[in-house]
Protein backbone atom coordinates (compact mmCIF):
# COMPACT_ATOMS: atom_id res chain seq x y z
CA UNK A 1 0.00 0.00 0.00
CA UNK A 2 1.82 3.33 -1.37
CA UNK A 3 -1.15 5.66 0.14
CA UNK A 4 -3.55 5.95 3.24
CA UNK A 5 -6.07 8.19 4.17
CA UNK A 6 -6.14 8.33 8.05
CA UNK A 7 -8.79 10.32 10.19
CA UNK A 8 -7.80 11.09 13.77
CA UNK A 9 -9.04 13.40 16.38
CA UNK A 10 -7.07 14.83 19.20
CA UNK A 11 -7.93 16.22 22.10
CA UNK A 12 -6.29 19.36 23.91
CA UNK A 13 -2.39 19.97 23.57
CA UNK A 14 -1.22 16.71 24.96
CA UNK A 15 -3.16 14.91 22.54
CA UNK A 16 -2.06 17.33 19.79
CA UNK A 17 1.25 17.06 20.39
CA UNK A 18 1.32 13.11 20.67
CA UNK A 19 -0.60 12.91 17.51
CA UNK A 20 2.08 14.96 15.85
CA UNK A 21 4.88 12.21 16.59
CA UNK A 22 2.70 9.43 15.43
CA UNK A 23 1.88 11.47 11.92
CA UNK A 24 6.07 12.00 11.46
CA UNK A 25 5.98 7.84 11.97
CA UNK A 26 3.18 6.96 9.47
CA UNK A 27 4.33 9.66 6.40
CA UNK A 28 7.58 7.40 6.55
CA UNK A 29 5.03 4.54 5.85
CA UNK A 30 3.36 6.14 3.64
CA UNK A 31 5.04 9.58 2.38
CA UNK A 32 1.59 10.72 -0.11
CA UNK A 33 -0.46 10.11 3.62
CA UNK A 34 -4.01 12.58 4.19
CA UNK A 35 -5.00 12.80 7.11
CA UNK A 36 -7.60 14.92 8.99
CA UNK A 37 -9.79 15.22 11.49
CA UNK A 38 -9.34 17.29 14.69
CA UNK A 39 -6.31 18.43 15.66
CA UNK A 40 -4.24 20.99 16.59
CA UNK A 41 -0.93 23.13 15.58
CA UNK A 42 1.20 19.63 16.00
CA UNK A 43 -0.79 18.39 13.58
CA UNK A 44 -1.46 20.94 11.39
CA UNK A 45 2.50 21.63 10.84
CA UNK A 46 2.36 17.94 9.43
CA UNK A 47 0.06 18.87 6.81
CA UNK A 48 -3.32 17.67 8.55
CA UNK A 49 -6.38 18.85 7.36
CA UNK A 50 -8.12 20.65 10.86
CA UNK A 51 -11.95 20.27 10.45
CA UNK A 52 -12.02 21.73 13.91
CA UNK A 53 -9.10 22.24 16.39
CA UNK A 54 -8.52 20.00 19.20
CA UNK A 55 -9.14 22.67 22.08
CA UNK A 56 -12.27 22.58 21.20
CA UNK A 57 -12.84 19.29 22.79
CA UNK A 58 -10.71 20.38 25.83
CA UNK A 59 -12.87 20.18 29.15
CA UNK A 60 -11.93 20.10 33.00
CA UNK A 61 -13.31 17.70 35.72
CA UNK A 62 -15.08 14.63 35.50
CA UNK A 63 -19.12 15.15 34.96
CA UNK A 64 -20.39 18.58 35.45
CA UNK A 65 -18.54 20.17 33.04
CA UNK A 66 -18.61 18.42 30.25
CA UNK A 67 -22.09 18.40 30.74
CA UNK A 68 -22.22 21.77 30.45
CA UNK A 69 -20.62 21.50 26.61
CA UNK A 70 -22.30 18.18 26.37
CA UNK A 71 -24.57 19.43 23.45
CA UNK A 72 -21.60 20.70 21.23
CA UNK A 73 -19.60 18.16 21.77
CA UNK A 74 -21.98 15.47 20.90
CA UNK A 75 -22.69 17.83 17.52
CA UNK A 76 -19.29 17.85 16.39
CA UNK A 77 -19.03 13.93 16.83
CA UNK A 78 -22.09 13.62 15.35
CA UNK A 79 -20.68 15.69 12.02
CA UNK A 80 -17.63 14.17 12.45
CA UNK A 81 -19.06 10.67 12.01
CA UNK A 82 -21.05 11.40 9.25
CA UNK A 83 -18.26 12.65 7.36
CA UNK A 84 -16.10 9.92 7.95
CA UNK A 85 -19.04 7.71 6.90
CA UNK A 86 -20.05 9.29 3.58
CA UNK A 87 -16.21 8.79 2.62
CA UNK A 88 -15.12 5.91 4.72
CA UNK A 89 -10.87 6.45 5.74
CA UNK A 90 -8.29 3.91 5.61
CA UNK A 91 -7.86 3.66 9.48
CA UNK A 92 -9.46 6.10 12.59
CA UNK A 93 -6.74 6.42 14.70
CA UNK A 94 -8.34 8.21 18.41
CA UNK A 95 -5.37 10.08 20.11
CA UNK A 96 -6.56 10.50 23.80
CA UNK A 97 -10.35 12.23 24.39
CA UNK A 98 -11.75 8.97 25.06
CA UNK A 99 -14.95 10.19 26.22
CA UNK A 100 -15.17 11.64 22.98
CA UNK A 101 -13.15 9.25 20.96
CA UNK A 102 -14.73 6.13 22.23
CA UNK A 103 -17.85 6.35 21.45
CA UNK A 104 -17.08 7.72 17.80
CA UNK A 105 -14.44 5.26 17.43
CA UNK A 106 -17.40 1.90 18.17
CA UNK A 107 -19.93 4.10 15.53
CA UNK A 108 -17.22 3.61 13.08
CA UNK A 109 -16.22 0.15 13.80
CA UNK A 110 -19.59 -1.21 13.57
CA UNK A 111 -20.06 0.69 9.88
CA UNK A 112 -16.45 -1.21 8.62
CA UNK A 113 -14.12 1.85 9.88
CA UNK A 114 -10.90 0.02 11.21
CA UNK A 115 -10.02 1.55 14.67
CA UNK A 116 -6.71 2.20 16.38
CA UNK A 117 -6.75 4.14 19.49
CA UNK A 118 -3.67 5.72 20.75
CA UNK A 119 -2.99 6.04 24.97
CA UNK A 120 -5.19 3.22 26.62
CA UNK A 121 -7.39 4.94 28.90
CA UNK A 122 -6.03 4.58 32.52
CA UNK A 123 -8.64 1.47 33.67
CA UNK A 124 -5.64 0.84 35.62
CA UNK A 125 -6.29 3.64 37.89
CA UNK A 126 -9.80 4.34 37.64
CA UNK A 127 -12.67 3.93 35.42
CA UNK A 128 -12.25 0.44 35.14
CA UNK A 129 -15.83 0.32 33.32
CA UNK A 130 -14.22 1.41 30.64
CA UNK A 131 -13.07 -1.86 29.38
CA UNK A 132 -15.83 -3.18 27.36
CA UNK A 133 -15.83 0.70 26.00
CA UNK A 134 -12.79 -0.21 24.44
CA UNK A 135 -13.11 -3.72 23.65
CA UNK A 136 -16.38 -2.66 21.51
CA UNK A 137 -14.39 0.61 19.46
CA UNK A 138 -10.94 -0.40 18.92
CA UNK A 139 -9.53 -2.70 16.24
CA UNK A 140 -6.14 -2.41 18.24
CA UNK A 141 -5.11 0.06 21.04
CA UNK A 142 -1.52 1.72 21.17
CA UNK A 143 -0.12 1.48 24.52
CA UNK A 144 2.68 4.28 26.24
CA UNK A 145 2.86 2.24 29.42
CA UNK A 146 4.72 -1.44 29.23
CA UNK A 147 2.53 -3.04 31.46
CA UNK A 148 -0.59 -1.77 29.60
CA UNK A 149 -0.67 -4.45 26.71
CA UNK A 150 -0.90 -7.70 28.95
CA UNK A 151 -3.51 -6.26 31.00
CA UNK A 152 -5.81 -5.48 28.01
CA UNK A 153 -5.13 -8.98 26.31
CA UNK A 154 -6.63 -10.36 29.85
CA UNK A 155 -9.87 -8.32 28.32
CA UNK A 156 -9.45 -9.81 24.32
CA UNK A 157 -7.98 -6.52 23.42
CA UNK A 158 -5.73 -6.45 21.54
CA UNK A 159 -2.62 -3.70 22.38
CA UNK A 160 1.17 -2.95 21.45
CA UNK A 161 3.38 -1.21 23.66
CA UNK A 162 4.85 1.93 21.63
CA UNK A 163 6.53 3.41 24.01
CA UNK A 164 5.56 6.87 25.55
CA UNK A 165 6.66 9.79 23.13
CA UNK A 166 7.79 12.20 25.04
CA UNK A 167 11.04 9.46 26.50
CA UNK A 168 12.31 10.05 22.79
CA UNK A 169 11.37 13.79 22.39
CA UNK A 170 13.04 14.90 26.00
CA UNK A 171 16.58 13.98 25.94
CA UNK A 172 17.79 11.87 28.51
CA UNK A 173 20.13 14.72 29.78
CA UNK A 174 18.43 18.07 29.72
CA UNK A 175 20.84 20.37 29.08
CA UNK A 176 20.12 23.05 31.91
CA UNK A 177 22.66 26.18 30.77
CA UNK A 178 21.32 26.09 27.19
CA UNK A 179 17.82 25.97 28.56
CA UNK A 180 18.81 29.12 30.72
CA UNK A 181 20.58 30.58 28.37
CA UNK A 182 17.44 30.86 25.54
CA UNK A 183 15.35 32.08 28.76
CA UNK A 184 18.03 34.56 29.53
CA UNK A 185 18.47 33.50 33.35
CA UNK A 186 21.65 33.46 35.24
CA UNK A 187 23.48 29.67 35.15
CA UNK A 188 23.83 30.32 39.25
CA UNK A 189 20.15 31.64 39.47
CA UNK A 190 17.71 29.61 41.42
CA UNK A 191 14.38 28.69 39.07
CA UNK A 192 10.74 27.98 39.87
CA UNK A 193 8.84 26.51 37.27
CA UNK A 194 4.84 26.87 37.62
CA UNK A 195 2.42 25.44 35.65
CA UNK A 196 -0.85 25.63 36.26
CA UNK A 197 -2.25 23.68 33.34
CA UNK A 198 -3.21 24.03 29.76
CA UNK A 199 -6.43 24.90 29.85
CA UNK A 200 -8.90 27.93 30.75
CA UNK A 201 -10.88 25.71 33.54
CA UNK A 202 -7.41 24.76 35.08
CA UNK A 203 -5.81 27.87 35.30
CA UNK A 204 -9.40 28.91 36.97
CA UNK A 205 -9.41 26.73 39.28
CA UNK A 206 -5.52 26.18 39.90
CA UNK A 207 -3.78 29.23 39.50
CA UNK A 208 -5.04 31.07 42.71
CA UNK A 209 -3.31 28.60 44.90
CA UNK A 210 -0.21 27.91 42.35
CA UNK A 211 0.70 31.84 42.29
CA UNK A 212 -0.48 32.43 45.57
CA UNK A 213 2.03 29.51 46.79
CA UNK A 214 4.49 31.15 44.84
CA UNK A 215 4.63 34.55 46.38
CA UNK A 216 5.41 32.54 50.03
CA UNK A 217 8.11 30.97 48.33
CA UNK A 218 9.19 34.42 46.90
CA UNK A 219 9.09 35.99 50.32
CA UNK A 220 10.97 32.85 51.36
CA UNK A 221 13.84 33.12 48.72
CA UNK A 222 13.44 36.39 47.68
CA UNK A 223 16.44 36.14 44.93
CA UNK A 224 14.29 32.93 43.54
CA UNK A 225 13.71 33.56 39.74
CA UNK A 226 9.43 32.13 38.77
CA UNK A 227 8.59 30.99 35.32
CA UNK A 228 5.21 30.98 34.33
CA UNK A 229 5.09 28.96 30.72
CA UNK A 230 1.66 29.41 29.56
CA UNK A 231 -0.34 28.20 26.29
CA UNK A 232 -0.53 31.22 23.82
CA UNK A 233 -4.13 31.77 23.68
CA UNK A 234 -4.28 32.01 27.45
CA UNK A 235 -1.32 34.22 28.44
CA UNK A 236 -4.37 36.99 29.32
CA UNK A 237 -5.81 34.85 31.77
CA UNK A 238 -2.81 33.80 33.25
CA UNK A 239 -1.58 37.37 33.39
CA UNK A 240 -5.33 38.24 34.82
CA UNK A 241 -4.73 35.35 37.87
CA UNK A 242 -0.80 36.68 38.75
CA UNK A 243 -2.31 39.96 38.94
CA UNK A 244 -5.06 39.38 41.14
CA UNK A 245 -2.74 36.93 43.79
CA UNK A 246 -0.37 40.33 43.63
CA UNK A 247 2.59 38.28 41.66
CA UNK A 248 2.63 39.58 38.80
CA UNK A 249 5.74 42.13 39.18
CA UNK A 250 7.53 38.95 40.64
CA UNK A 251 6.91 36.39 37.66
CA UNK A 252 8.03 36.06 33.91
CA UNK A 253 5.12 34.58 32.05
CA UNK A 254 6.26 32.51 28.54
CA UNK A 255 4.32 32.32 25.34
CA UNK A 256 4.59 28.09 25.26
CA UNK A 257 8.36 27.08 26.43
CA UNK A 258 7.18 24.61 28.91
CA UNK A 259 10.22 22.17 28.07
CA UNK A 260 12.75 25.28 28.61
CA UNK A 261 10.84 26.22 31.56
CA UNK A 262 11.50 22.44 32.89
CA UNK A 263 14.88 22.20 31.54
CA UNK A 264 15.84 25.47 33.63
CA UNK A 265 14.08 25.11 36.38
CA UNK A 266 15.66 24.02 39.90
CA UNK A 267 11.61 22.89 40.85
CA UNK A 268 8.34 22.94 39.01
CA UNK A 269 5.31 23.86 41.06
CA UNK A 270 2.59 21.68 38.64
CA UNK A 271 -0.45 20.56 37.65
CA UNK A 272 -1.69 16.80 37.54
CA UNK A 273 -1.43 15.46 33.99
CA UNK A 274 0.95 15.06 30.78
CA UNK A 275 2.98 17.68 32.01
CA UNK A 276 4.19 15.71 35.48
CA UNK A 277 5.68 12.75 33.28
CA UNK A 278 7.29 15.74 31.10
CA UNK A 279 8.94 17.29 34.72
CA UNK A 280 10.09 13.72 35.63
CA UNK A 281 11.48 13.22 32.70
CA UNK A 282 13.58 16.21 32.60
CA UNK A 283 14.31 15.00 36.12
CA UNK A 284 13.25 17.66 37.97
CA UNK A 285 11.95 18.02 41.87
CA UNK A 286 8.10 18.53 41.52
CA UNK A 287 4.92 19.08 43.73
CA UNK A 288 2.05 17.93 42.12
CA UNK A 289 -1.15 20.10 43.12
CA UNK A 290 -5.01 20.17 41.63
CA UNK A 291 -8.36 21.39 42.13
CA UNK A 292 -11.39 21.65 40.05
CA UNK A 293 -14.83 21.83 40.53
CA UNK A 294 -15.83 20.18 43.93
CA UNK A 295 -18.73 18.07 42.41
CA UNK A 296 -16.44 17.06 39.70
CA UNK A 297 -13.98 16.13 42.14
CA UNK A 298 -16.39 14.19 44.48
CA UNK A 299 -16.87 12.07 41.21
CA UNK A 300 -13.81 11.31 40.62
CA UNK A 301 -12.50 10.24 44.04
CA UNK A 302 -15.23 7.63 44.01
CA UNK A 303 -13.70 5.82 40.92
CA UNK A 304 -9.88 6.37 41.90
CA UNK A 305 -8.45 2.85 41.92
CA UNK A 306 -4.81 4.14 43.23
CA UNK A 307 -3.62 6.22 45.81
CA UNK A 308 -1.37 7.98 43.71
CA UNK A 309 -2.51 10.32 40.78
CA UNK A 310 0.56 12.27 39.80
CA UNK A 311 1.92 9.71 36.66
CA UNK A 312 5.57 9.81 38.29
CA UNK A 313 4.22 8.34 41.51
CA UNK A 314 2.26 5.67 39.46
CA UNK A 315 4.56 4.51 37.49
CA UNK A 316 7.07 4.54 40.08
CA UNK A 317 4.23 2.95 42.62
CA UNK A 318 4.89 5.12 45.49
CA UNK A 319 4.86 8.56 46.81
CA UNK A 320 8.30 9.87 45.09
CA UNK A 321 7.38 13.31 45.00
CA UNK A 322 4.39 14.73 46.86
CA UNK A 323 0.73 15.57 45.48
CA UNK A 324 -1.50 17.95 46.92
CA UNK A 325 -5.10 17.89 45.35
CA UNK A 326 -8.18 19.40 46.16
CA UNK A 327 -8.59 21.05 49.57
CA UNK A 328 -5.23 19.58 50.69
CA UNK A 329 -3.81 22.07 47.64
CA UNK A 330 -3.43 25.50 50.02
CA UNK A 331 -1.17 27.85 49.08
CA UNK A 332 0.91 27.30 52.25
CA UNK A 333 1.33 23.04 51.86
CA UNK A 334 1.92 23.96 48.33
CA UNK A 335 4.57 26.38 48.99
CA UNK A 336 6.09 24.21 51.80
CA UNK A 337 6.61 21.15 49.59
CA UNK A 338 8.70 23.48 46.88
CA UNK A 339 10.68 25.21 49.67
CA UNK A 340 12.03 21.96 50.85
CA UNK A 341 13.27 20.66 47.46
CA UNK A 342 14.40 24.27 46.80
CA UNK A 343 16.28 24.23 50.10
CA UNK A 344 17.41 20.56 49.44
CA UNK A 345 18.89 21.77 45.75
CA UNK A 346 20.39 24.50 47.53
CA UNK A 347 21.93 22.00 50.22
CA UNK A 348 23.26 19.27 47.29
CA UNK A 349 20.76 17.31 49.20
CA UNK A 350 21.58 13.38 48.40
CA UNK A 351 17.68 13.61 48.42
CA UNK A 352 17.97 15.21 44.75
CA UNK A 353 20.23 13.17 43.33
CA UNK A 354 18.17 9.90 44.84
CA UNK A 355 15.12 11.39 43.05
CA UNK A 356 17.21 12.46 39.34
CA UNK A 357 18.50 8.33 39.01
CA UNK A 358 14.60 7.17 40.14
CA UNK A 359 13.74 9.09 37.01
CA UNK A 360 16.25 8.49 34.92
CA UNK A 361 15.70 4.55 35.14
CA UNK A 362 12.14 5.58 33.93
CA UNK A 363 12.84 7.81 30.97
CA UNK A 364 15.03 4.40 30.02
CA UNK A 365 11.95 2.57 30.76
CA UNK A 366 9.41 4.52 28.58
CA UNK A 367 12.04 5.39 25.25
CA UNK A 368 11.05 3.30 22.19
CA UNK A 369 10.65 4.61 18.46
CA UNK A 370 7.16 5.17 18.95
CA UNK A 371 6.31 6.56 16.12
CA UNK A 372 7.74 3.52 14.06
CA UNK A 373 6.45 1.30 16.42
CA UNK A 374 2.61 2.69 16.23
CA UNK A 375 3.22 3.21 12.29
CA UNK A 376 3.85 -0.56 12.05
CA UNK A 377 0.45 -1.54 14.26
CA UNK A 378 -1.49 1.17 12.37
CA UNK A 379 0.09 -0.14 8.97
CA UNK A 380 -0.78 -3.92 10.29
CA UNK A 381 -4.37 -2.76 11.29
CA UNK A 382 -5.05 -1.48 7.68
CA UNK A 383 -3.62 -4.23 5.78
CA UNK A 384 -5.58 -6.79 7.57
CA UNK A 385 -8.46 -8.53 6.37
């Protein structure tokens, strides 16, 4: 097969940006490749054909608000399917979104669409009702985690490991001075790193406690240097939330730069999700903190199957660095967690250097060509009968 025509969708900048490996891995397959669906800037540098853009399906918490967008949501999927239908693709590949892609992805399957979806949903740490979800939609299910495949075969799914992405992207030596240097901070200076998420409900919800955290850690270490890498489109309401916890003067907000930001940074102050697995695999000190809506959050504990949701701590299956969620997320814990790595980096704490080789045995764990790897499942996926 010299050609494909693959439809994917994905969902918010971590999706986008994993979606964007996995196209650079299937043009090698097949260099006169179409794709399109929804995606994002990723994706769209790769040629793909944006019907809508992925932050459009971005959402925060577990029920309430997505029932709030429930009704567009459900319309784009709805014109989404349709299109795929009236001119059927070689292969649907779902990056992420599963409460979006899922449900498109067994519409499809059951007209003849072959299915791939990429990032098996965590039923390892909760939701585990989403099994037969993805036993009914997916043809095959690309897996970033290497115990991931095994546990889905126990189900009749079937599942590759690939690898997670970002292990290949991130090098397994940041290089700290360079990172400084394109940020313009001193070599010697000391380096907060706070990121309050990716999207508008998050930096709602999170960015009171993260900047007001930060000014007692200012006050603290008043020489301390903050970095505040923020998605484009939402520098104003990141700006809007310094001002009104009275940081702005004492923070340098970035237009993207997140991996600089990490690669600088002595300790990021962050939110739960992609971004913790991208701080642990530049090896750098963290404290995990979230919040979000308290119904949402009542939701969610009740299907938690792990005490751990920070993805370091998973994967590394115990408390390595320390998460603060919910009403435990004040911006005094918050601020006492990063003072003692700050002080321990400041000390050539053993403590540091314990936590850097934890990760680093990780990042070894989780680097595989994944884009070759999920371009030969995909390929394998069309080309069967």
């Amino acid at each position: 097969m010299t050609a494909a025509r693959v439809a994917m969708v994905a969902g918010e900048t971590s999706g986008d940006l994993l979606a964007g490996l996995i196209l650079d891995g299937l043009k090698t397959q097949w260099p006169a490749l179409q794709s399109a669906g929804i995606g994002g800037p990723h994706m769209q540098a790769r040629g793909f054909d944006a019907w809508w853009d992925s932050q459009r399906l971005a959402v925060h918490g577990y029920n309430w608000e997505v029932f709030r967008r429930l009704a567009e949501l459900l319309r784009i999927r709805r014109q989404l399917r349709d299109r795929l239908l009236a001119d059927p693709p070689s292969v649907f590949v779902g990056v992420d979104a599963p409460d979006f892609n899922l449900g498109l992805e067994a519409d499809l399957r059951a007209k003849g669409v072959k299915t791939v979806h990429f990032v098996c949903p965590s039923i390892w740490a909760w939701r585990a009702n989403r099994v037969e979800k993805i036993r009914r939609a997916a043809d095959h299910v690309l897996c970033i985690f290497p115990f991931e495949p095994e546990l889905l075969a126990g189900h009749g799914i079937a599942a590759t490991y690939v690898g997670h992405p970002l292990a290949s992207v991130i090098p397994l030596e940041p290089d700290r001075l360079a990172a400084r240097q394109r940020l313009g901070l001193a070599p010697d200076a000391l380096v907060l790193a706070v990121l309050p998420g990716s999207r508008t409900s998050e930096i709602r919800y999170i960015a009171p406690a993260f900047f007001a955290a930060a000014a007692l850690v200012s006050k603290a270490f008043p020489a301390v240097e903050i970095i505040v890498p923020a998605v484009p489109s939402l520098i104003d309401t990141v700006r809007q939330a310094a001002r009104a916890a009275g940081v702005e003067a004492r923070i340098r907000i970035l237009s993207g730069q997140s991996h600089d930001a990490l690669a600088a940074c002595d300790c990021t102050l962050i939110a739960s999700g992609t971004a913790t697995l991208e701080a642990a695999l530049f090896k750098r000190p963290m404290v995990i903190g979230y919040r979000m809506q308290s119904l949402s959050w009542r939701l969610m504990r009740r299907k938690q199957l792990q005490p751990w949701v920070g993805l370091p701590n998973i994967l590394c299956g115990e408390f390595v660095v320390p998460e603060l969620l919910q009403d435990a997320a004040t911006p005094e814990a918050l601020a006492a967690e990063v003072l003692r790595w700050l002080r321990a980096r400041a000390d050539s704490s053993p403590t540091i250097e314990a936590l850097e080789q934890r990760f680093t045995a990780l990042h070894h764990l989780l680097r595989r060509d994944t884009a070759r790897l999920a371009a030969d499942a995909i390929q394998k996926v069309v080309s069967s009968t």
